[in-house]
Protein backbone atom coordinates (compact mmCIF):
# COMPACT_ATOMS: atom_id res chain seq x y z
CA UNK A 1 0.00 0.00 0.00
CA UNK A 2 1.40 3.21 -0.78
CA UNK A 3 2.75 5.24 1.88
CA UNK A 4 3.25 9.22 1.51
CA UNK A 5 3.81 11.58 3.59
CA UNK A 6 2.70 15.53 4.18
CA UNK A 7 4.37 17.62 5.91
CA UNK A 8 2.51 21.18 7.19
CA UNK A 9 -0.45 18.66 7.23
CA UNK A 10 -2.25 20.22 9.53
CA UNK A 11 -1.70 24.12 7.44
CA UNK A 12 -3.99 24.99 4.84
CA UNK A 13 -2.22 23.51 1.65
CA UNK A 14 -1.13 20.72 3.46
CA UNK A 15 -4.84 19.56 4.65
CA UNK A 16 -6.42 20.57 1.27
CA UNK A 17 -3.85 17.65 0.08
CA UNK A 18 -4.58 15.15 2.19
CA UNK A 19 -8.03 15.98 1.19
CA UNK A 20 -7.38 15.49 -2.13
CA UNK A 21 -5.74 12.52 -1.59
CA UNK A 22 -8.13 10.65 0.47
CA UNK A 23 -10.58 11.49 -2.37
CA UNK A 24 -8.39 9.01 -4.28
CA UNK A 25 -8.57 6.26 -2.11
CA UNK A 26 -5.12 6.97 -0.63
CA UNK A 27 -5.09 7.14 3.25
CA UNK A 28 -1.39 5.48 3.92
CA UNK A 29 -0.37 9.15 5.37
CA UNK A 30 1.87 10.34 7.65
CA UNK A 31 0.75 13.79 8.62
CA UNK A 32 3.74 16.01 9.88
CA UNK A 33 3.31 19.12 11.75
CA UNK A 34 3.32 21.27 14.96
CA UNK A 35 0.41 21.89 16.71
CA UNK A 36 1.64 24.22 18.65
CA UNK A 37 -0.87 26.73 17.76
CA UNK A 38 -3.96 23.69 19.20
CA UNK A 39 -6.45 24.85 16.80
CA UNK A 40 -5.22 23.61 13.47
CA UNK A 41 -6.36 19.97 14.29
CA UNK A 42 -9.78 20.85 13.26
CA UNK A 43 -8.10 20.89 9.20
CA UNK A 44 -7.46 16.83 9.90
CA UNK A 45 -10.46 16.01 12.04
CA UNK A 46 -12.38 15.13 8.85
CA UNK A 47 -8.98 13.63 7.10
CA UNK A 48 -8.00 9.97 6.62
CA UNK A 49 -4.19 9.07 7.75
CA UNK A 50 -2.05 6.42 8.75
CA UNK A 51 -0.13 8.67 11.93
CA UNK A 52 0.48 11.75 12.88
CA UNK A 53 4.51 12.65 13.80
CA UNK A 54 5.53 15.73 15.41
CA UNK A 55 7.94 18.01 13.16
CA UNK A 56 10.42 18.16 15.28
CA UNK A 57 10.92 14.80 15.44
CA UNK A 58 10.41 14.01 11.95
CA UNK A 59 12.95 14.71 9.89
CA UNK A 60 15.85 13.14 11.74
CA UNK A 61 13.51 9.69 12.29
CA UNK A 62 13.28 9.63 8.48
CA UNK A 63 16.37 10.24 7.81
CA UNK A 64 17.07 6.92 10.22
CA UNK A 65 14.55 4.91 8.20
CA UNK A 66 11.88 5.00 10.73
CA UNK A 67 8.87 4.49 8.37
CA UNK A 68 9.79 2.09 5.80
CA UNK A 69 9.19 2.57 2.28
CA UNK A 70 7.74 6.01 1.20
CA UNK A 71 6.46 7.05 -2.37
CA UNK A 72 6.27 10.28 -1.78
CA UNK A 73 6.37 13.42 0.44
CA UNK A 74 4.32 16.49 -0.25
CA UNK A 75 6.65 19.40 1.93
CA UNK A 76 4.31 21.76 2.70
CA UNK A 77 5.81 22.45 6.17
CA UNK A 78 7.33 26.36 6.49
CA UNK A 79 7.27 29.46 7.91
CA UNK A 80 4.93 31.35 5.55
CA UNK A 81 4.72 34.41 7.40
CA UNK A 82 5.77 37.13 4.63
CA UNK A 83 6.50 40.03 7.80
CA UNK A 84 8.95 37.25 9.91
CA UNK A 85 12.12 38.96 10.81
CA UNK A 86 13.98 36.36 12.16
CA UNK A 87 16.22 35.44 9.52
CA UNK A 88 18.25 32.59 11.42
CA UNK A 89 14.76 31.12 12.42
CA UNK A 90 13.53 31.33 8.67
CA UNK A 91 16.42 30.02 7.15
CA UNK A 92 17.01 26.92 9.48
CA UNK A 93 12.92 25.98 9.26
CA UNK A 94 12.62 26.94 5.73
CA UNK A 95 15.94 25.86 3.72
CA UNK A 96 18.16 23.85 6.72
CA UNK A 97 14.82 21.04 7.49
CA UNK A 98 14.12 21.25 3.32
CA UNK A 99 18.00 20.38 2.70
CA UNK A 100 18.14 17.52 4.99
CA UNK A 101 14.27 16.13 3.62
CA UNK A 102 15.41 16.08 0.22
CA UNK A 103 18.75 14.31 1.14
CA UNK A 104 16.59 11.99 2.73
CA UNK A 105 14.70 11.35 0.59
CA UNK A 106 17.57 10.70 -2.48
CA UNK A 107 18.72 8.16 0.13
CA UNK A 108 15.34 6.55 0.43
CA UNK A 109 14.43 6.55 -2.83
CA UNK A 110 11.17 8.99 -2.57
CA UNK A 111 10.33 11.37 -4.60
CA UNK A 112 9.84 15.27 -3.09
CA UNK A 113 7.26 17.51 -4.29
CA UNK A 114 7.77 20.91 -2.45
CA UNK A 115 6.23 23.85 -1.91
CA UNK A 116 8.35 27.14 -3.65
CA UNK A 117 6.60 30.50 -3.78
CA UNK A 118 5.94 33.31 -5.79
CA UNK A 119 8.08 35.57 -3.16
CA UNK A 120 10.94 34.00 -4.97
CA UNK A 121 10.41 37.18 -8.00
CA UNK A 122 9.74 39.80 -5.21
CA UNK A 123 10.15 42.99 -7.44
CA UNK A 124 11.16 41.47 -10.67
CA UNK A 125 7.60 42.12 -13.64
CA UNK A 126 8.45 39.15 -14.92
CA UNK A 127 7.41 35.69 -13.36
CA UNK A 128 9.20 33.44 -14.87
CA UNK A 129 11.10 30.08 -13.34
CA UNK A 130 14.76 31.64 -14.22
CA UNK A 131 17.31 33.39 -12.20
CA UNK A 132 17.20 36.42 -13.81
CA UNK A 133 13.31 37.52 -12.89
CA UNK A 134 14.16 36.15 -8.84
CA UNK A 135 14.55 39.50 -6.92
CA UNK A 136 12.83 38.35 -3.64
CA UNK A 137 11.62 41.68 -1.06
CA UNK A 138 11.93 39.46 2.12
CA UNK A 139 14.23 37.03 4.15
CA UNK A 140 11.15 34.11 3.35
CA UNK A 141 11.13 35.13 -0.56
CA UNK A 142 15.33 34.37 -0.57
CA UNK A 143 15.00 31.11 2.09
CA UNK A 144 12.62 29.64 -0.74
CA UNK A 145 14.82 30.95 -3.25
CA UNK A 146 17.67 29.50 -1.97
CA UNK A 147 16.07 26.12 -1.92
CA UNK A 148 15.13 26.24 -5.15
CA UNK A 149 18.93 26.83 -6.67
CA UNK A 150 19.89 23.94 -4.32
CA UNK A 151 17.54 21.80 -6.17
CA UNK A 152 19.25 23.24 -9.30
CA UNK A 153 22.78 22.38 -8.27
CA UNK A 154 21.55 19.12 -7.38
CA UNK A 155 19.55 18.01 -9.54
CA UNK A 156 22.10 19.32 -12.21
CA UNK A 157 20.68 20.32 -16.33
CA UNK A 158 17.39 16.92 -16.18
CA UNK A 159 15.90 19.79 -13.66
CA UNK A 160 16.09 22.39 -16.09
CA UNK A 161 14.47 20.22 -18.82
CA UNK A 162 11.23 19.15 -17.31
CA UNK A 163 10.78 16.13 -19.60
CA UNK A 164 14.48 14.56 -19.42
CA UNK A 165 13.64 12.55 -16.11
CA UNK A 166 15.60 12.05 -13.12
CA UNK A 167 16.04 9.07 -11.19
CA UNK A 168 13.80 10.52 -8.22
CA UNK A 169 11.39 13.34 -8.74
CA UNK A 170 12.60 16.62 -7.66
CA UNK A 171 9.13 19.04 -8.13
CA UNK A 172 9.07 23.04 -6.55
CA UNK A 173 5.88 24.80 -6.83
CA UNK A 174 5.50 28.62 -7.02
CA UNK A 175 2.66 29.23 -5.11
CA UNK A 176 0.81 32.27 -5.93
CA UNK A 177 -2.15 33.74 -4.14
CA UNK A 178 -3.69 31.22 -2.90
CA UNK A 179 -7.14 31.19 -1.34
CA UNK A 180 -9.71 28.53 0.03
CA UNK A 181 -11.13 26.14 2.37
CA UNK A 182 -8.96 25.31 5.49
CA UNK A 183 -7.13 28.41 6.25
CA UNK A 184 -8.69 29.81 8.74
CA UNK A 185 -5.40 29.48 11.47
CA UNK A 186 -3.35 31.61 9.47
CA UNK A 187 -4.26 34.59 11.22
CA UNK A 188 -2.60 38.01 9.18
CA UNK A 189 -1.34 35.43 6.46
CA UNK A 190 -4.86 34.35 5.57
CA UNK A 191 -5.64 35.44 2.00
CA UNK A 192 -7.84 38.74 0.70
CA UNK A 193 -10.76 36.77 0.53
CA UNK A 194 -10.77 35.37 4.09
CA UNK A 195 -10.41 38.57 5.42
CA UNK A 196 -12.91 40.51 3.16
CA UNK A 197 -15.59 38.00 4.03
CA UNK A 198 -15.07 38.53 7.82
CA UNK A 199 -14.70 42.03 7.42
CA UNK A 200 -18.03 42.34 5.65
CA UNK A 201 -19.73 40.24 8.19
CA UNK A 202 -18.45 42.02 11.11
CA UNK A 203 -18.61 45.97 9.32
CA UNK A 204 -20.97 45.60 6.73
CA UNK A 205 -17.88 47.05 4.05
CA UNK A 206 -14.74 45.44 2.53
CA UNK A 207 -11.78 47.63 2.86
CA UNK A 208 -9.40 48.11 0.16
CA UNK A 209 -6.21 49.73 -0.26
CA UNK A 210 -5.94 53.10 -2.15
CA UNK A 211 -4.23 54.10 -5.59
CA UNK A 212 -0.65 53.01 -4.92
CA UNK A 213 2.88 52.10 -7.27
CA UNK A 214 0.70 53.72 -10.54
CA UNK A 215 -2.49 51.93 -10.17
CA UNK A 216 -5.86 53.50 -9.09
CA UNK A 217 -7.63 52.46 -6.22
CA UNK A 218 -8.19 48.27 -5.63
CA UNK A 219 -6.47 48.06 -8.41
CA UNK A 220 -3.23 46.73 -7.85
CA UNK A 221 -3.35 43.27 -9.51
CA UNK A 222 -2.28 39.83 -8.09
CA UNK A 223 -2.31 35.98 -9.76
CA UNK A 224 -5.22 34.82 -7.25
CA UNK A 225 -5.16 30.75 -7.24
CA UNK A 226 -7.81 28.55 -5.85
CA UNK A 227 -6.92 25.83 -3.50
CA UNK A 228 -8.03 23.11 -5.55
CA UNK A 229 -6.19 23.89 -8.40
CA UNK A 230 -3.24 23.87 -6.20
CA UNK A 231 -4.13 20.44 -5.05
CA UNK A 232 -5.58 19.32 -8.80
CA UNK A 233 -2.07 20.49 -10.49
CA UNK A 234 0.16 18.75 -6.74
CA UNK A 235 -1.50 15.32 -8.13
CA UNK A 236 -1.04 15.64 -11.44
CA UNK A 237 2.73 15.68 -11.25
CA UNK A 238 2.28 13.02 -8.66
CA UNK A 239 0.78 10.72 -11.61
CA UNK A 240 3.98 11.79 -13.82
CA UNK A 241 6.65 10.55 -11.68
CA UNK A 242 9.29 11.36 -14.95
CA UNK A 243 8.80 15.13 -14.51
CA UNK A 244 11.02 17.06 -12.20
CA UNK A 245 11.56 20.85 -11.99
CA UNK A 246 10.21 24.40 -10.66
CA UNK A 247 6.78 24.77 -12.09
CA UNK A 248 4.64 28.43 -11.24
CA UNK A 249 1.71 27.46 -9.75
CA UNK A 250 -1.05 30.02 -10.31
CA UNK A 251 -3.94 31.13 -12.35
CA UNK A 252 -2.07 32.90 -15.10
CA UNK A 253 -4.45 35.59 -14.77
CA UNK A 254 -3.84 38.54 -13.09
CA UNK A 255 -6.79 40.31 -11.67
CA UNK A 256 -7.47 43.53 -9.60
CA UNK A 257 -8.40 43.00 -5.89
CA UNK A 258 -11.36 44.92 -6.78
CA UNK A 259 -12.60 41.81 -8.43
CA UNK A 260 -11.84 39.81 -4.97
CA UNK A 261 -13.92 42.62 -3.41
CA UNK A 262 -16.64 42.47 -5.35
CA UNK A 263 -16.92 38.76 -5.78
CA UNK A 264 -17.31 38.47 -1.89
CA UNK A 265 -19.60 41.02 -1.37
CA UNK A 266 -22.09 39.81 -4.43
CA UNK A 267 -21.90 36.54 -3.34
CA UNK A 268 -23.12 37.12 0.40
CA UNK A 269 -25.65 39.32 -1.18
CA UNK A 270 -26.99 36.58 -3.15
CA UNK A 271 -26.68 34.12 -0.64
CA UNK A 272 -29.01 36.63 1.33
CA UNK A 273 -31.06 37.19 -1.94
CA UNK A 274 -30.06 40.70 -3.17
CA UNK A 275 -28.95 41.55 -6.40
CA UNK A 276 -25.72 41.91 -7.76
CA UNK A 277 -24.23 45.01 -7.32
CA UNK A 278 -21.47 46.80 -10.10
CA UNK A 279 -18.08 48.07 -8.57
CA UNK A 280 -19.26 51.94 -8.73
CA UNK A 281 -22.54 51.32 -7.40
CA UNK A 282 -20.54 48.75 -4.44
CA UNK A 283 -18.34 52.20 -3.76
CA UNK A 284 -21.45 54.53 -4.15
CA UNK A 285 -23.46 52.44 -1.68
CA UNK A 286 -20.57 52.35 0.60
CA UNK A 287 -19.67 48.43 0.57
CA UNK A 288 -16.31 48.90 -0.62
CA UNK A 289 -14.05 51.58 1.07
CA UNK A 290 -10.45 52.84 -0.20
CA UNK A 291 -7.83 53.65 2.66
CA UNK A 292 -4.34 55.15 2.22
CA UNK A 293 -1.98 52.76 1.42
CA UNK A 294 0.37 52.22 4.67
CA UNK A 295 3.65 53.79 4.88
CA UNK A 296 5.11 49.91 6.07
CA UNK A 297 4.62 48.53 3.01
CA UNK A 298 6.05 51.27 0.65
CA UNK A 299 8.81 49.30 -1.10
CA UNK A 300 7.66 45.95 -0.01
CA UNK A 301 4.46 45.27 -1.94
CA UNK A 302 3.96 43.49 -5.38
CA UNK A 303 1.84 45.87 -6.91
CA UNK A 304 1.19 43.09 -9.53
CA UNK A 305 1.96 39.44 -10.21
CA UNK A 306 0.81 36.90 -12.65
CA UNK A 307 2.28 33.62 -13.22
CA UNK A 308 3.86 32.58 -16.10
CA UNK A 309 2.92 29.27 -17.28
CA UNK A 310 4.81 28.21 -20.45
CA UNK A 311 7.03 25.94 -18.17
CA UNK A 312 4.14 24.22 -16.63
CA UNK A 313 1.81 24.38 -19.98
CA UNK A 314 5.47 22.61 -21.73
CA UNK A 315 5.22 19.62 -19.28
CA UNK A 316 1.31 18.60 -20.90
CA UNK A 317 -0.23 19.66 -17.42
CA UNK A 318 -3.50 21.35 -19.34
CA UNK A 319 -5.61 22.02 -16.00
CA UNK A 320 -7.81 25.01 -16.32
CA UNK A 321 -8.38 27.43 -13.66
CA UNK A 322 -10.47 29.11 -11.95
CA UNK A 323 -11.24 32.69 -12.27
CA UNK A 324 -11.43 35.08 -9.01
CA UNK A 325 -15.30 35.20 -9.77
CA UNK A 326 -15.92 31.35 -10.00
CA UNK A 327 -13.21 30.41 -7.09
CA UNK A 328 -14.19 33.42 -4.81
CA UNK A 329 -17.75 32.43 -5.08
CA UNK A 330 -17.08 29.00 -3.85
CA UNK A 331 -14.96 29.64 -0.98
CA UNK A 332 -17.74 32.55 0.25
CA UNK A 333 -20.08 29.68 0.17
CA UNK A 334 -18.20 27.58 2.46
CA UNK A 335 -17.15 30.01 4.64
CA UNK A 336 -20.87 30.96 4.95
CA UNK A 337 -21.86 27.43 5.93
CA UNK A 338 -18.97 27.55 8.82
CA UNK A 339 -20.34 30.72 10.11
């Protein structure tokens, strides 16, 4: 029976995995994490796995061939928290523990599909998988970017060509945006969405940042990427075991957070049975409301993002995605039933 293993299992992307995995008849799972912060276990209360190991024991009992044969790990397991200072912290969690699981797992024979980021471009306007567009704003943009020319010097020229096939898959996903189901621990980190919908509950208004970096107000424009595409394109490469690399993982679509905005607000309307409302008459009616744009972030936002996907389209991976509209919508509905 096949045994894989998630680590961050208990974090949004990790969760929305085993989800996705269970769904597939696959419960052999060793769910990694810290649960530190108590309420994450409700993401794996529903969730099918085989045991649950504490991060910081982990890593070393793999590397001493603790559990037996593994297919697979999905490394979701980081510190994601874009504002973390700490650089000796974020360095040794994010790079040091992802150095010594990918050794591991050479040793072991399992294949490693990882979780990169978008942070990894940080001011480049161009967001594509080469070292020339990788300018990251932030000590967690450069400790995934440091993983990810690791891989490279490991993995030697098969990683750069997708299709030539290593001996054990070696796959790094730039995560964009991403919003959905199961991320309700992430406090500040949570994604536009998450906090729009709460916001509306709790104010009746979403609150949007100003005209800021050239564009006019809500319209600074990010690659917004549902969680289940995420998990839809994670198992796809886990049914092509042949193709290794760094893949962007978003929509390809770039869209204002206007259209985040509005897709919330509509949707709780028509959940309540109200009419559809345009972006002027949201402003005019007061539902969406612009505020300066805060001196900390000056020099530290992405103004605009949008994955490029010729690397990923190259591999055959043809998955559509979402839009903000049709993903939004879905995620307001869930978060509506949890409320």
């Amino acid at each position: 029976m096949t045994r894989l293993v998630v680590t961050g299992a208990a974090g949004f992307i990790g969760a929305n995995l085993i989800k996705g995995l269970n769904a597939r008849g696959l419960s052999n799972i060793i769910a990694v994490d810290d649960l530190t912060q108590g309420d994450k276990f409700r993401n794996l209360v529903d969730l099918q796995i085989a045991d649950y190991v504490d991060a910081a024991d982990f890593y070393d009992a793999f590397a001493a061939d603790a559990y037996g044969k593994v297919e697979a790990v999905f490394h979701e397991g980081a510190c994601s928290d874009t504002m973390e200072s700490n650089g000796r912290y974020m360095m040794q969690n994010n790079y040091g523990t992802s150095v010594q699981l990918y050794q591991t797992c050479q040793k072991r024979n399992a294949r490693l599909l990882y979780a990169s980021s978008a942070a990894t471009y940080g001011s480049s306007d161009t967001f594509r998988e080469a070292p020339a567009c990788e300018q990251p704003l932030n000590v967690y943009g450069y400790s995934k970017l440091l993983f990810d020319q690791r891989m490279r010097l490991e993995c030697g020229p098969a990683f750069e060509n997708a299709l030539a096939g290593l001996t054990r898959q070696v796959v790094g996903f730039r995560y964009f945006n991403v919003y959905g189901p199961r991320e309700q621990h992430k406090g500040r980190m949570a994604s536009v969405a998450f906090h729009q919908f709460n916001q509306f509950k709790a104010e009746g208004k979403v609150k949007l940042f100003g005209d800021y970096g050239g564009y006019a107000a809500g319209a600074q424009m990010r690659d917004f990427v549902f969680i289940d595409d995420v998990v839809a394109v994670n198992l796809w490469f886990f049914d092509h075991p042949g193709i290794s690399g760094i893949f962007n993982l978003g929509s390809g679509r770039a869209q204002p957070f206007n259209d985040v905005a509005s897709s919330v607000v509509n949707t709780l309307r028509q959940i309540n049975g109200q009419a559809a409302l345009s972006l002027d008459q949201l402003c005019a009616q007061g539902f969406l409301e612009y505020i300066p744009f805060p001196d900390a972030l000056r020099g530290k936002y992405q103004c605009y993002t949008q994955a490029d996907l010729s690397a990923l389209r190259g591999t055959g991976c043809d998955h559509v995605f979402a839009d903000v509209q049709t993903g939004v919508a879905k995620y307001v509905h869930w978060l509506a039933q949890q409320s």
